[in-house]
Protein backbone atom coordinates (compact mmCIF):
# COMPACT_ATOMS: atom_id res chain seq x y z
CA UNK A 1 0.00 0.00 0.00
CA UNK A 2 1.40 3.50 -0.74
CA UNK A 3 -0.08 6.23 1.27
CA UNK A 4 -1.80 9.39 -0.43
CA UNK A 5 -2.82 12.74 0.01
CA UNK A 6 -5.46 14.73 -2.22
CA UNK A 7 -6.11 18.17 -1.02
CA UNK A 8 -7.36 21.14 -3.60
CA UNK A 9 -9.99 23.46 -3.99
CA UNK A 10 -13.57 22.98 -5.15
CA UNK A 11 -14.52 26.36 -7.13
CA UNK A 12 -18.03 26.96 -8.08
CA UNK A 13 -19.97 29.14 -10.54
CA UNK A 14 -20.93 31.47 -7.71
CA UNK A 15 -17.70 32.04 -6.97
CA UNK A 16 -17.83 30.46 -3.60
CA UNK A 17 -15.13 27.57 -2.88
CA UNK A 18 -14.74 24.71 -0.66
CA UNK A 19 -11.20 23.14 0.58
CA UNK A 20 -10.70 19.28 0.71
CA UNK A 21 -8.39 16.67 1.48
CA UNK A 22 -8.50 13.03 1.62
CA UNK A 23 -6.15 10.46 3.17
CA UNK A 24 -5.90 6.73 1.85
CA UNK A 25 -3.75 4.49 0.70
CA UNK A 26 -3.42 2.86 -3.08
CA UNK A 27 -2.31 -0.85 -3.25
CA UNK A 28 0.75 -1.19 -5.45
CA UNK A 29 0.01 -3.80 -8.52
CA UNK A 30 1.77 -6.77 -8.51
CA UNK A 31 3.56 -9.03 -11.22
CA UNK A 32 1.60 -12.68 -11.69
CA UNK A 33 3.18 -15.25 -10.03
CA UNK A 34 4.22 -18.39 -10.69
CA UNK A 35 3.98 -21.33 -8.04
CA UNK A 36 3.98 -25.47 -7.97
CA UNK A 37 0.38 -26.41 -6.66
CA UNK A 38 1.26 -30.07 -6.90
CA UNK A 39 3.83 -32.07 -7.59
CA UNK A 40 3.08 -36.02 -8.27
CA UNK A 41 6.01 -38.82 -9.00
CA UNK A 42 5.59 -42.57 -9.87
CA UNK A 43 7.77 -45.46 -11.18
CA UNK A 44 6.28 -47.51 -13.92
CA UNK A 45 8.24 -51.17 -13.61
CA UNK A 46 12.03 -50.94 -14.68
CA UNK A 47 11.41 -48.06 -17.40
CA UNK A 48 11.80 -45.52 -15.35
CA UNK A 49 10.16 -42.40 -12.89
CA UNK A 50 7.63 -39.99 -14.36
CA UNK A 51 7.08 -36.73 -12.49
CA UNK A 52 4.27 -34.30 -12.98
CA UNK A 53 4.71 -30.46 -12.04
CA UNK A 54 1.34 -28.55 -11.98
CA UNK A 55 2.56 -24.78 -11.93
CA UNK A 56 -0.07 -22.52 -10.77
CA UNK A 57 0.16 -18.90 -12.57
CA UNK A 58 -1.70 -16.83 -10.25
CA UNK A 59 -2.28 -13.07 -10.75
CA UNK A 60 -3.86 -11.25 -7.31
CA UNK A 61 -3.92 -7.92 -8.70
CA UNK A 62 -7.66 -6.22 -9.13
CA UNK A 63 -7.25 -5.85 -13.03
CA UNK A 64 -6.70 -8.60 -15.37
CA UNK A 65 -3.22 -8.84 -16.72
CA UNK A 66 -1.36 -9.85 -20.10
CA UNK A 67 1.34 -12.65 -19.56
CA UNK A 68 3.92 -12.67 -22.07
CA UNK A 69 5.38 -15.42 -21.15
CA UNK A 70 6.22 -17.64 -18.26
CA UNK A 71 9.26 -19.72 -18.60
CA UNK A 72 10.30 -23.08 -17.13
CA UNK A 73 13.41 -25.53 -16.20
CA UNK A 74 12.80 -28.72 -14.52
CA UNK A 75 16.29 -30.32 -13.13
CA UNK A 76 16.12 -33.54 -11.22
CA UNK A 77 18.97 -34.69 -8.58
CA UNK A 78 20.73 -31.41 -10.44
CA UNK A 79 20.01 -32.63 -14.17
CA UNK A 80 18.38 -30.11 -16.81
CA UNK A 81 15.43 -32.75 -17.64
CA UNK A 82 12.74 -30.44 -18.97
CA UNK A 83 12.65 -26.34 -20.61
CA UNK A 84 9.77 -25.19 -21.70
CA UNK A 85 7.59 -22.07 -22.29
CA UNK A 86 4.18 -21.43 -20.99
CA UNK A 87 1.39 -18.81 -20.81
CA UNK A 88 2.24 -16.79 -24.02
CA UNK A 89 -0.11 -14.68 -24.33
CA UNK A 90 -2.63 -15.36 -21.95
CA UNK A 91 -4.80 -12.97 -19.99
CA UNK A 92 -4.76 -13.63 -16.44
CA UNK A 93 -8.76 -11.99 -15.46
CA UNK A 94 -8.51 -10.17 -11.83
CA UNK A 95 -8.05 -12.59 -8.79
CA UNK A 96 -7.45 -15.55 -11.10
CA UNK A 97 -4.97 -18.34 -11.68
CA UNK A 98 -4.39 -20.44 -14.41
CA UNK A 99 -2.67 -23.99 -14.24
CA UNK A 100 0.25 -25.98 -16.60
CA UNK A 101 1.08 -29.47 -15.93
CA UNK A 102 4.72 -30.12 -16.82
CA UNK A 103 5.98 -34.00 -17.48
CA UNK A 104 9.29 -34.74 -16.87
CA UNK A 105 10.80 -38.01 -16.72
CA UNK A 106 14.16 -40.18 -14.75
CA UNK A 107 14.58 -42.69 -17.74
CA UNK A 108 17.47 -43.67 -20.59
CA UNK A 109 16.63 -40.95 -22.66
CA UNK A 110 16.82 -38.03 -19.86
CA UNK A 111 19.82 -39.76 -17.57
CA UNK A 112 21.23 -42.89 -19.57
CA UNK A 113 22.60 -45.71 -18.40
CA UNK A 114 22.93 -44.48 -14.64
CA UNK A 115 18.70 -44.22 -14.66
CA UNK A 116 18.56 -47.21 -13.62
CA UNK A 117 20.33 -46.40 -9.73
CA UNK A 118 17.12 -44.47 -9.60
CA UNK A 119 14.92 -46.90 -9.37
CA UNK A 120 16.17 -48.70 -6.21
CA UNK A 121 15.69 -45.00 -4.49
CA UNK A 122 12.22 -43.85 -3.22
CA UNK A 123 12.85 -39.97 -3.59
CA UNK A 124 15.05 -37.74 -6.01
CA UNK A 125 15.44 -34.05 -5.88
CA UNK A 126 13.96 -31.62 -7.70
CA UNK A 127 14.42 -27.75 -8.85
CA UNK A 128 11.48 -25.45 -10.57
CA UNK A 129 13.16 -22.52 -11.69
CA UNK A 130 12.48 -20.05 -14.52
CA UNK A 131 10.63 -16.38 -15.26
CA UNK A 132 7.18 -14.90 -15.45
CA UNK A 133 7.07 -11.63 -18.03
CA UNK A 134 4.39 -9.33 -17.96
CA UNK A 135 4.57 -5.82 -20.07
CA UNK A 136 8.34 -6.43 -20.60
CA UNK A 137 8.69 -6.65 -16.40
CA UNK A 138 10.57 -10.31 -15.38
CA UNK A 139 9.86 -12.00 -12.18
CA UNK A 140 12.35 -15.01 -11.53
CA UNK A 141 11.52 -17.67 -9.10
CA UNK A 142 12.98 -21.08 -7.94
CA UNK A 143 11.28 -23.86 -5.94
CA UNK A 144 13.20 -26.95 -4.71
CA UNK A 145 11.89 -30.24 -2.60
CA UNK A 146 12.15 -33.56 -3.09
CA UNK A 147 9.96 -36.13 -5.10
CA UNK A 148 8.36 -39.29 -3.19
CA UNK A 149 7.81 -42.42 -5.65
C-alpha cells in the first residue's frame, strides 16, 4: 500500500469555494506469479520415474493482466530434464490463476545408463526454476523439494 494525500480546492460558478483533502492508501500492482500447486512422481516397472509439475500462474492484482510469457526448467537430482515455455499470451482476469502441468521423466533418454540407480531409491530431488514476463517486467523464481515415488 502507498499512502496518499489529495487536497485542492472545489470552485463553483458562484464564486464560492470549498477546501478538501482526503487520506488513503493505493495498493501497489503486482507481477503474476508463478507457483507449484502439486507435484506427483511414480515409477512404472524398470522403465523408469515420471514426475508431474502442476505450476499454478496466479495473478492477485484487481485488473486482469497480459502474460507474455512464463518460462520453465525442470532439473532432477541437479540434471536439466525439462525447458519449456508457458502462458504466451494469456490474460490472467482479476483474482485468477491459471494452471500448466509439466511432465518430466528419470529414464534412458533423460539420464542414460545411470537411470537405472534411480529406481532402487524412493525420492530424487527436484528444482522449478524459470521467469514470469508481464509488459516487458521479469519475475524469476525457484522452488526446490524432493519427489516421493
Amino acid at each position: 500500500m502507498v499512502p496518499t494525500l489529495v487536497k485542492g480546492t472545489a470552485n463553483f460558478a458562484d464564486g464560492s469555494a470549498v477546501s478538501f483533502e482526503r487520506n488513503g492508501a493505493l495498493k501497489m500492482p503486482n507481477l503474476p506469479k508463478l507457483v507449484i500447486n502439486d507435484v506427483q512422481a511414480g515409477r512404472y516397472e524398470d522403465k523408469g520415474i515420471d514426475a508431474l509439475f502442476y505450476l499454478r500462474l496466479i495473478n492477485e492484482n484487481p485488473f486482469g493482466v497480459v502474460v507474455d510469457s512464463a518460462t520453465y526448467e525442470v532439473l532432477l537430482d541437479d540434471r536439466s530434464v525439462r525447458e519449456g515455455t508457458a502462458g504466451i499470451g494469456i490474460r490472467l482476469p482479476q483474482g485468477s490463476a491459471q494452471e500448466f502441468e509439466v511432465s518430466a521423466s528419470v529414464d534412458e533418454n533423460t539420464f542414460g545408463k545411470d537411470y537405472v540407480r534411480y529406481l532402487d531409491m524412493s525420492s530424487i530431488s527436484y528444482r522449478v526454476r524459470g521467469q514470469v514476463v508481464v509488459e516487458g517486467e521479469t519475475l524469476p523464481f525457484e522452488y526446490s523439494g524432493t519427489l516421493e515415488y
